[in-house]
PDB file of N, CA and C in Angstrom:
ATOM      1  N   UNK A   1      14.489-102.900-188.196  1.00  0.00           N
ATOM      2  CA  UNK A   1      15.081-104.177-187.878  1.00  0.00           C
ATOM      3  C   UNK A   1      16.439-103.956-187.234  1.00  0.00           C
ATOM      4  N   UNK A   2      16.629-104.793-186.453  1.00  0.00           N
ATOM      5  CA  UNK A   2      17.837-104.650-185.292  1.00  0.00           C
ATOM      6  C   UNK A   2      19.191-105.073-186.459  1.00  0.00           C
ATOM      7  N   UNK A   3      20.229-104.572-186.581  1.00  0.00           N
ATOM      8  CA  UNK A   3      21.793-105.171-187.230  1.00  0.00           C
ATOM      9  C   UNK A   3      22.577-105.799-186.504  1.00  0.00           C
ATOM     10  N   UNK A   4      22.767-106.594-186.329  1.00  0.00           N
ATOM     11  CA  UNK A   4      23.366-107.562-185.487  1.00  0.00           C
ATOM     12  C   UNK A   4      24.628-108.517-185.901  1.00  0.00           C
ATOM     13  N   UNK A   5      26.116-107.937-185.875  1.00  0.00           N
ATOM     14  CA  UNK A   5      27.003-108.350-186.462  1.00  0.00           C
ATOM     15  C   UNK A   5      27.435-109.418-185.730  1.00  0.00           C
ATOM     16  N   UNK A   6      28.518-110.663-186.106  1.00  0.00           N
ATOM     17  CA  UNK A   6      28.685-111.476-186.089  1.00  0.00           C
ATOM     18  C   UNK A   6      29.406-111.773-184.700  1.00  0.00           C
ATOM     19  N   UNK A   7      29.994-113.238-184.717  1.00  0.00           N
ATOM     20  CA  UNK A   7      30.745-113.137-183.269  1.00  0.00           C
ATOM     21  C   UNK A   7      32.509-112.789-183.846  1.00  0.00           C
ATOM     22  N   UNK A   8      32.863-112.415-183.048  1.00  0.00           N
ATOM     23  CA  UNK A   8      34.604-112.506-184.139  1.00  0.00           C
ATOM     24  C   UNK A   8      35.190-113.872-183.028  1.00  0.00           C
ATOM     25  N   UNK A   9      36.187-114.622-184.016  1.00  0.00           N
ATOM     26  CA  UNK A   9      36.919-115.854-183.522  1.00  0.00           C
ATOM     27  C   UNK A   9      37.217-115.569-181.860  1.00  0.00           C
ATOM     28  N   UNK A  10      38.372-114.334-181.322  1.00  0.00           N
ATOM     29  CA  UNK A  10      37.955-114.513-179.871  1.00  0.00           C
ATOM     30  C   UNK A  10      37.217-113.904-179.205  1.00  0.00           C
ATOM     31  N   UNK A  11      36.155-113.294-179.864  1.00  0.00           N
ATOM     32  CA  UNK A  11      35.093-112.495-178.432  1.00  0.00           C
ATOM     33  C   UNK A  11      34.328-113.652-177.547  1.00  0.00           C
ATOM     34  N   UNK A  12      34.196-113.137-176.509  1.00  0.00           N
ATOM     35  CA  UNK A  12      33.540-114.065-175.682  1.00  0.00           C
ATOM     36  C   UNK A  12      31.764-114.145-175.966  1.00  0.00           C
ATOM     37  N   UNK A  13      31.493-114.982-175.686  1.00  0.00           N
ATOM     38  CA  UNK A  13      29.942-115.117-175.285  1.00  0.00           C
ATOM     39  C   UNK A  13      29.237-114.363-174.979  1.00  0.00           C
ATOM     40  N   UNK A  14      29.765-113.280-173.972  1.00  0.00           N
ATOM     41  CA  UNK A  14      29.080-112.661-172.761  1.00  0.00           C
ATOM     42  C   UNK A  14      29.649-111.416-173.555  1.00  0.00           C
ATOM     43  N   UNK A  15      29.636-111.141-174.185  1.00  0.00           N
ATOM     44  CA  UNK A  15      30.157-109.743-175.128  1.00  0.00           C
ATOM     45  C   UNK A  15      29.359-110.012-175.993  1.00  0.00           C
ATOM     46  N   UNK A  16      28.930-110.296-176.747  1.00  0.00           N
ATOM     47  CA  UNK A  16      28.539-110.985-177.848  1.00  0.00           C
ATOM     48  C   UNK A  16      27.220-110.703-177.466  1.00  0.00           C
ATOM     49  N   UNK A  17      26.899-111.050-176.457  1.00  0.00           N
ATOM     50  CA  UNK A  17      25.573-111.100-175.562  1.00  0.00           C
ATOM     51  C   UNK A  17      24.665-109.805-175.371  1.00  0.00           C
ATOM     52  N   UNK A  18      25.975-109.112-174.436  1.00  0.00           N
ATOM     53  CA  UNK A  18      26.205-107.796-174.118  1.00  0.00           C
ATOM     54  C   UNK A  18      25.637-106.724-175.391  1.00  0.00           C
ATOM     55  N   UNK A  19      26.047-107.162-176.671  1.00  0.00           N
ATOM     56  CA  UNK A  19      26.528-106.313-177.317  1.00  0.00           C
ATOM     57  C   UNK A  19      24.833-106.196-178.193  1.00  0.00           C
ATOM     58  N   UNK A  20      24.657-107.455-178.495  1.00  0.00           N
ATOM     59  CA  UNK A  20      23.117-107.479-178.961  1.00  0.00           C
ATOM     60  C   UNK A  20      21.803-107.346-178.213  1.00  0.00           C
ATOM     61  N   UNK A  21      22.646-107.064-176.486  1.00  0.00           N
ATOM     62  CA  UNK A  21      21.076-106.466-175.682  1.00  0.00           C
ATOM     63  C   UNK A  21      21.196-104.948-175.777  1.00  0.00           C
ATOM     64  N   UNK A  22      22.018-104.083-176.026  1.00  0.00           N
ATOM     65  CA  UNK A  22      22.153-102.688-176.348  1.00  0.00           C
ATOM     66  C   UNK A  22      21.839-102.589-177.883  1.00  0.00           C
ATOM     67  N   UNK A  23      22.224-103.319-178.568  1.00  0.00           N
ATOM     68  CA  UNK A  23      21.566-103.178-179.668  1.00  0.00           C
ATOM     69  C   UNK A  23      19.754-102.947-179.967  1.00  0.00           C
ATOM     70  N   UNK A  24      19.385-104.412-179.301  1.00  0.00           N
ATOM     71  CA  UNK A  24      17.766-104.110-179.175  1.00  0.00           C
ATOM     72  C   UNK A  24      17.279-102.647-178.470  1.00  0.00           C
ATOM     73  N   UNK A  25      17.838-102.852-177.800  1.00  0.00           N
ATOM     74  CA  UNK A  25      17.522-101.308-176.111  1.00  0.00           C
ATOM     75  C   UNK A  25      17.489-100.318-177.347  1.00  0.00           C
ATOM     76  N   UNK A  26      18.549-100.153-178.335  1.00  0.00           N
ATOM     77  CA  UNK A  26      18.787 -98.543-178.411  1.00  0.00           C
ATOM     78  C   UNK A  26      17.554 -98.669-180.182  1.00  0.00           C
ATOM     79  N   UNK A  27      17.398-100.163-180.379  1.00  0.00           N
ATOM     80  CA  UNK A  27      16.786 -99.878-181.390  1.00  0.00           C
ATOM     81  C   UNK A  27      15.284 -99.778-181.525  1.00  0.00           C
ATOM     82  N   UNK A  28      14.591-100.040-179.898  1.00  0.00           N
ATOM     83  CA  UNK A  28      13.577 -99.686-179.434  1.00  0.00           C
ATOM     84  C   UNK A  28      12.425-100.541-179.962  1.00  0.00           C
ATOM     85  N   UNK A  29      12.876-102.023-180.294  1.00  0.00           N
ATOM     86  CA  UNK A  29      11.966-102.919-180.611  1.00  0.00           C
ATOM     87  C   UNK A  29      11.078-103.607-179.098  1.00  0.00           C
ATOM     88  N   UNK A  30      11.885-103.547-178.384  1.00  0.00           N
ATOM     89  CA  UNK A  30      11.061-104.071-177.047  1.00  0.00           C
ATOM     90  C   UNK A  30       9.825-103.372-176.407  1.00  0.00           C
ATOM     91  N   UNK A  31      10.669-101.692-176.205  1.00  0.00           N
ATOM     92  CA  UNK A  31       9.541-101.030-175.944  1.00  0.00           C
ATOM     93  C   UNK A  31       8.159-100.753-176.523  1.00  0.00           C
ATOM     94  N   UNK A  32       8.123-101.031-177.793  1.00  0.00           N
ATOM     95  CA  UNK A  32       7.031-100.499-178.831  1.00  0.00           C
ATOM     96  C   UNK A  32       6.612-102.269-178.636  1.00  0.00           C
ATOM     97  N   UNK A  33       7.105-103.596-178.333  1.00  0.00           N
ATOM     98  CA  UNK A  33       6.313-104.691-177.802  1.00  0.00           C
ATOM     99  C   UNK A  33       5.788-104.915-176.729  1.00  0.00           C
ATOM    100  N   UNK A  34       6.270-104.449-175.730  1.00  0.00           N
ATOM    101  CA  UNK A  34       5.586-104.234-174.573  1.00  0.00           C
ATOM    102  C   UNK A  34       4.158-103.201-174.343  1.00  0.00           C
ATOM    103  N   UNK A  35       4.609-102.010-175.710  1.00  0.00           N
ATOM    104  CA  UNK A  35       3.624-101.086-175.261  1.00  0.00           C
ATOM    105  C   UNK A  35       2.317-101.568-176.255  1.00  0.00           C
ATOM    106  N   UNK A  36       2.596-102.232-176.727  1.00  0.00           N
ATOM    107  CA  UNK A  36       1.179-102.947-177.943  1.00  0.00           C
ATOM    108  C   UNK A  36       0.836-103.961-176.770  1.00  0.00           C
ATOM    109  N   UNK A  37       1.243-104.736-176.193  1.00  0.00           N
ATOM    110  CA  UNK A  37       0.961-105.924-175.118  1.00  0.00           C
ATOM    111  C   UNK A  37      -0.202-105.439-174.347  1.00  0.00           C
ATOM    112  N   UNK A  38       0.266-103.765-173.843  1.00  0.00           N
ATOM    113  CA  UNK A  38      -0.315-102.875-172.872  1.00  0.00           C
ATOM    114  C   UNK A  38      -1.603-102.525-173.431  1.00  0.00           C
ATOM    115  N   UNK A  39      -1.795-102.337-174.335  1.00  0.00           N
ATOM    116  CA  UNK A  39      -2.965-101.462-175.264  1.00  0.00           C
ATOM    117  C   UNK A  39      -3.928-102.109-174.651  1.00  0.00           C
ATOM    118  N   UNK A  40      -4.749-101.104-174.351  1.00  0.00           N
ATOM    119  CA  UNK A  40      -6.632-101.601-174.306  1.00  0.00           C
ATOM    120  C   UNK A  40      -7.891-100.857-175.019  1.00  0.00           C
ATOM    121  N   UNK A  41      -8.222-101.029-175.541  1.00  0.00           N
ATOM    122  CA  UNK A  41      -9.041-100.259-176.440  1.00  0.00           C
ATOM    123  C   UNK A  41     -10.057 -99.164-175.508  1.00  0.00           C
ATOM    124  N   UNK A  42     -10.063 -97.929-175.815  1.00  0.00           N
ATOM    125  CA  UNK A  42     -10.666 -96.983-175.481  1.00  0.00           C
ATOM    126  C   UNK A  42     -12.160 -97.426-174.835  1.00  0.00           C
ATOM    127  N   UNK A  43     -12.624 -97.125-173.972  1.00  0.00           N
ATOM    128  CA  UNK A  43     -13.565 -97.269-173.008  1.00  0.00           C
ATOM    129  C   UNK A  43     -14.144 -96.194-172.465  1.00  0.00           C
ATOM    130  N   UNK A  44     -15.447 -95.574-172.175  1.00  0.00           N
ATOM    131  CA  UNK A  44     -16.030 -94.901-171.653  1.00  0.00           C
ATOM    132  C   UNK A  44     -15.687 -94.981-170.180  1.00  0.00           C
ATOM    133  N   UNK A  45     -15.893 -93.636-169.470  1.00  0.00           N
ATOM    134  CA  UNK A  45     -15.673 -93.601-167.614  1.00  0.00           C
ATOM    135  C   UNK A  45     -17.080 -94.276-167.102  1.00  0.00           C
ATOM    136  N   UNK A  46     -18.037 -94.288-167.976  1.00  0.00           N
ATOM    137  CA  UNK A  46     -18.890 -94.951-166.989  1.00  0.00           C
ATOM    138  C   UNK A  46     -19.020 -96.331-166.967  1.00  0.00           C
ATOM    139  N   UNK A  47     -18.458 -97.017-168.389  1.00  0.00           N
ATOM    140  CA  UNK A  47     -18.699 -98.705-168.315  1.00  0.00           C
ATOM    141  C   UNK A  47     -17.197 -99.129-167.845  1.00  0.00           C
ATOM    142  N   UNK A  48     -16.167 -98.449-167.639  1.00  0.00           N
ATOM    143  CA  UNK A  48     -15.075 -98.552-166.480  1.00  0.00           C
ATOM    144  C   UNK A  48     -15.772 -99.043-165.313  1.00  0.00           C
ATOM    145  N   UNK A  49     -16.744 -97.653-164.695  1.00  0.00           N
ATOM    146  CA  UNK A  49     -17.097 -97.456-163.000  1.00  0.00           C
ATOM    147  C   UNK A  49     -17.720 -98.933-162.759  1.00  0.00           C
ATOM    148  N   UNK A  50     -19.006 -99.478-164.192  1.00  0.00           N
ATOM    149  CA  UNK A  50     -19.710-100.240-163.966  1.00  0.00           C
ATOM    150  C   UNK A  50     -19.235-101.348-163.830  1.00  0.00           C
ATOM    151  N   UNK A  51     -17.592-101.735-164.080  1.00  0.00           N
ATOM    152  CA  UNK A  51     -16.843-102.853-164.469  1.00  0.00           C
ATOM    153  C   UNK A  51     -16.449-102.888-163.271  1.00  0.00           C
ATOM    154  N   UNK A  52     -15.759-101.867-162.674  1.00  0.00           N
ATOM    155  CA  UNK A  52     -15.394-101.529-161.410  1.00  0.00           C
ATOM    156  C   UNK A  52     -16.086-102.186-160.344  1.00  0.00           C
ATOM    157  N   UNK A  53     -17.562-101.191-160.121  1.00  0.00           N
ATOM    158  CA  UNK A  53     -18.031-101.828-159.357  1.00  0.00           C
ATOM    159  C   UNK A  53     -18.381-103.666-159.534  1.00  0.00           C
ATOM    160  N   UNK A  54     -18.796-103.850-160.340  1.00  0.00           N
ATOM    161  CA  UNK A  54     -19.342-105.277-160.954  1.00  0.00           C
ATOM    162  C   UNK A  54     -17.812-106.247-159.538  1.00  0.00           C
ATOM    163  N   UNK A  55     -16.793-105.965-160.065  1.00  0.00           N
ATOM    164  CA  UNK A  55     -15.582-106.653-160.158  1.00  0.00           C
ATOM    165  C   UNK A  55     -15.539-106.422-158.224  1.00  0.00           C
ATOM    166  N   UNK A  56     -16.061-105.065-157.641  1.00  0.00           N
ATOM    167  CA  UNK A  56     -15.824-105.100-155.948  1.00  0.00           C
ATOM    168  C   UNK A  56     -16.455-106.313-155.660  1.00  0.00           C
ATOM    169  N   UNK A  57     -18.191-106.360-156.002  1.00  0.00           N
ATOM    170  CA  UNK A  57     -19.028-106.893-155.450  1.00  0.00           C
ATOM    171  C   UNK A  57     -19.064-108.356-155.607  1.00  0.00           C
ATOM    172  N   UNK A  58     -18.052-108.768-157.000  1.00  0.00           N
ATOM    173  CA  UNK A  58     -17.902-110.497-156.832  1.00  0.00           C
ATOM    174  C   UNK A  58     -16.608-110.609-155.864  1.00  0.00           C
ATOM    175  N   UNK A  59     -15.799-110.160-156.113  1.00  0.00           N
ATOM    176  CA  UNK A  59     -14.421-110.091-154.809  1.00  0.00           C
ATOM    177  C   UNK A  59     -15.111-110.012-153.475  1.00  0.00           C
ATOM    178  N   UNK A  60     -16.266-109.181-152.985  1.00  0.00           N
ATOM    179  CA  UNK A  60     -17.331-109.100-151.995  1.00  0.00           C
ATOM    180  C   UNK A  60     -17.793-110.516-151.487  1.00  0.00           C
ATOM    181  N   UNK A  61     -18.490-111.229-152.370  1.00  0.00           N
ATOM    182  CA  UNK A  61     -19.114-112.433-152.751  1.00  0.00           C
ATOM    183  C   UNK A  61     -18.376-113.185-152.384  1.00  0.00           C
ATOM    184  N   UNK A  62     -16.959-113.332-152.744  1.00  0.00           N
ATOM    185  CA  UNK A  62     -16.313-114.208-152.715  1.00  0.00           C
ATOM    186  C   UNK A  62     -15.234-115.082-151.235  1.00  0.00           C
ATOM    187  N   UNK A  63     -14.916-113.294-151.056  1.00  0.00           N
ATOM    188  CA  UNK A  63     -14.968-113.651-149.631  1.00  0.00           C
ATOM    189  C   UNK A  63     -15.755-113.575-148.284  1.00  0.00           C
ATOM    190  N   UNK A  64     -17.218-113.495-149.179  1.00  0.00           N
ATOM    191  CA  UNK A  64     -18.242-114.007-147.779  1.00  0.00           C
ATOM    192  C   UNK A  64     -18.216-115.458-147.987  1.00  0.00           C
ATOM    193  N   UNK A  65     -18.342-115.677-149.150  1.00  0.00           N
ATOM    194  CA  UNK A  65     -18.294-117.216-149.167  1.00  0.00           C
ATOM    195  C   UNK A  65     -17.305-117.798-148.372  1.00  0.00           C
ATOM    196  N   UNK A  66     -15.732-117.763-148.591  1.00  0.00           N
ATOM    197  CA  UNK A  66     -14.819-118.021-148.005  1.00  0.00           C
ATOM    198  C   UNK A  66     -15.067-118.023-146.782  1.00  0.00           C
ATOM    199  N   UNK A  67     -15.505-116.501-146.006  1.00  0.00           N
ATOM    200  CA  UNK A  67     -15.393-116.731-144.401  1.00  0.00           C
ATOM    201  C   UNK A  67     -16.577-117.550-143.971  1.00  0.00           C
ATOM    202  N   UNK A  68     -17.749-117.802-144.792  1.00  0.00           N
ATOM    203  CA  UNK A  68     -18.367-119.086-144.113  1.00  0.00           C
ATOM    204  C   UNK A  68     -18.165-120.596-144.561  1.00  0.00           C
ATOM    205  N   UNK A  69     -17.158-120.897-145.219  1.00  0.00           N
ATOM    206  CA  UNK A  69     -16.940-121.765-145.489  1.00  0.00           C
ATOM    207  C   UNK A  69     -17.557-122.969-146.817  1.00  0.00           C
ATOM    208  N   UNK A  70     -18.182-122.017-147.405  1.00  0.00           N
ATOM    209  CA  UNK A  70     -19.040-122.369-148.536  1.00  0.00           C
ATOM    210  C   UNK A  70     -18.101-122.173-150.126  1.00  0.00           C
ATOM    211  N   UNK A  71     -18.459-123.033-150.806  1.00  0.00           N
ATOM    212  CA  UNK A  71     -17.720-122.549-152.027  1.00  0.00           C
ATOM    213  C   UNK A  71     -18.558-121.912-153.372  1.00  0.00           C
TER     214      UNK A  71
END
């Protein structure tokens, strides 16, 4: 958990600010949220390729449709 001390009577805003985005940074809560965000569960290379291809041939589809004007 991040420690995050108070404001004192004259620090500014923008210190204050400052001071609790280096806090998060160095306490490495963002990165380890971003990198769970990222996660995809383990997958075989061939139901990748098959996803792969699957995914050319509607993008394919899609803009034949488009260039004849069909939806």
């Amino acid at each position: 958990m991040v420690q995050v001390t108070r404001k004192d009577e004259r620090e500014a805003n923008e210190n204050v600010i400052r001071r609790f985005n280096r806090k998060v940074l160095q306490s490495g809560v963002l990165s380890t949220a971003k990198a769970s965000m990222r996660f995809q569960k383990p997958v075989s290379k061939t139901e990748r390729r098959k996803k792969a291809i699957l995914r050319k041939e509607r993008k394919a589809d899609k803009m034949a449709k488009m260039r004849l004007g069909v939806r």
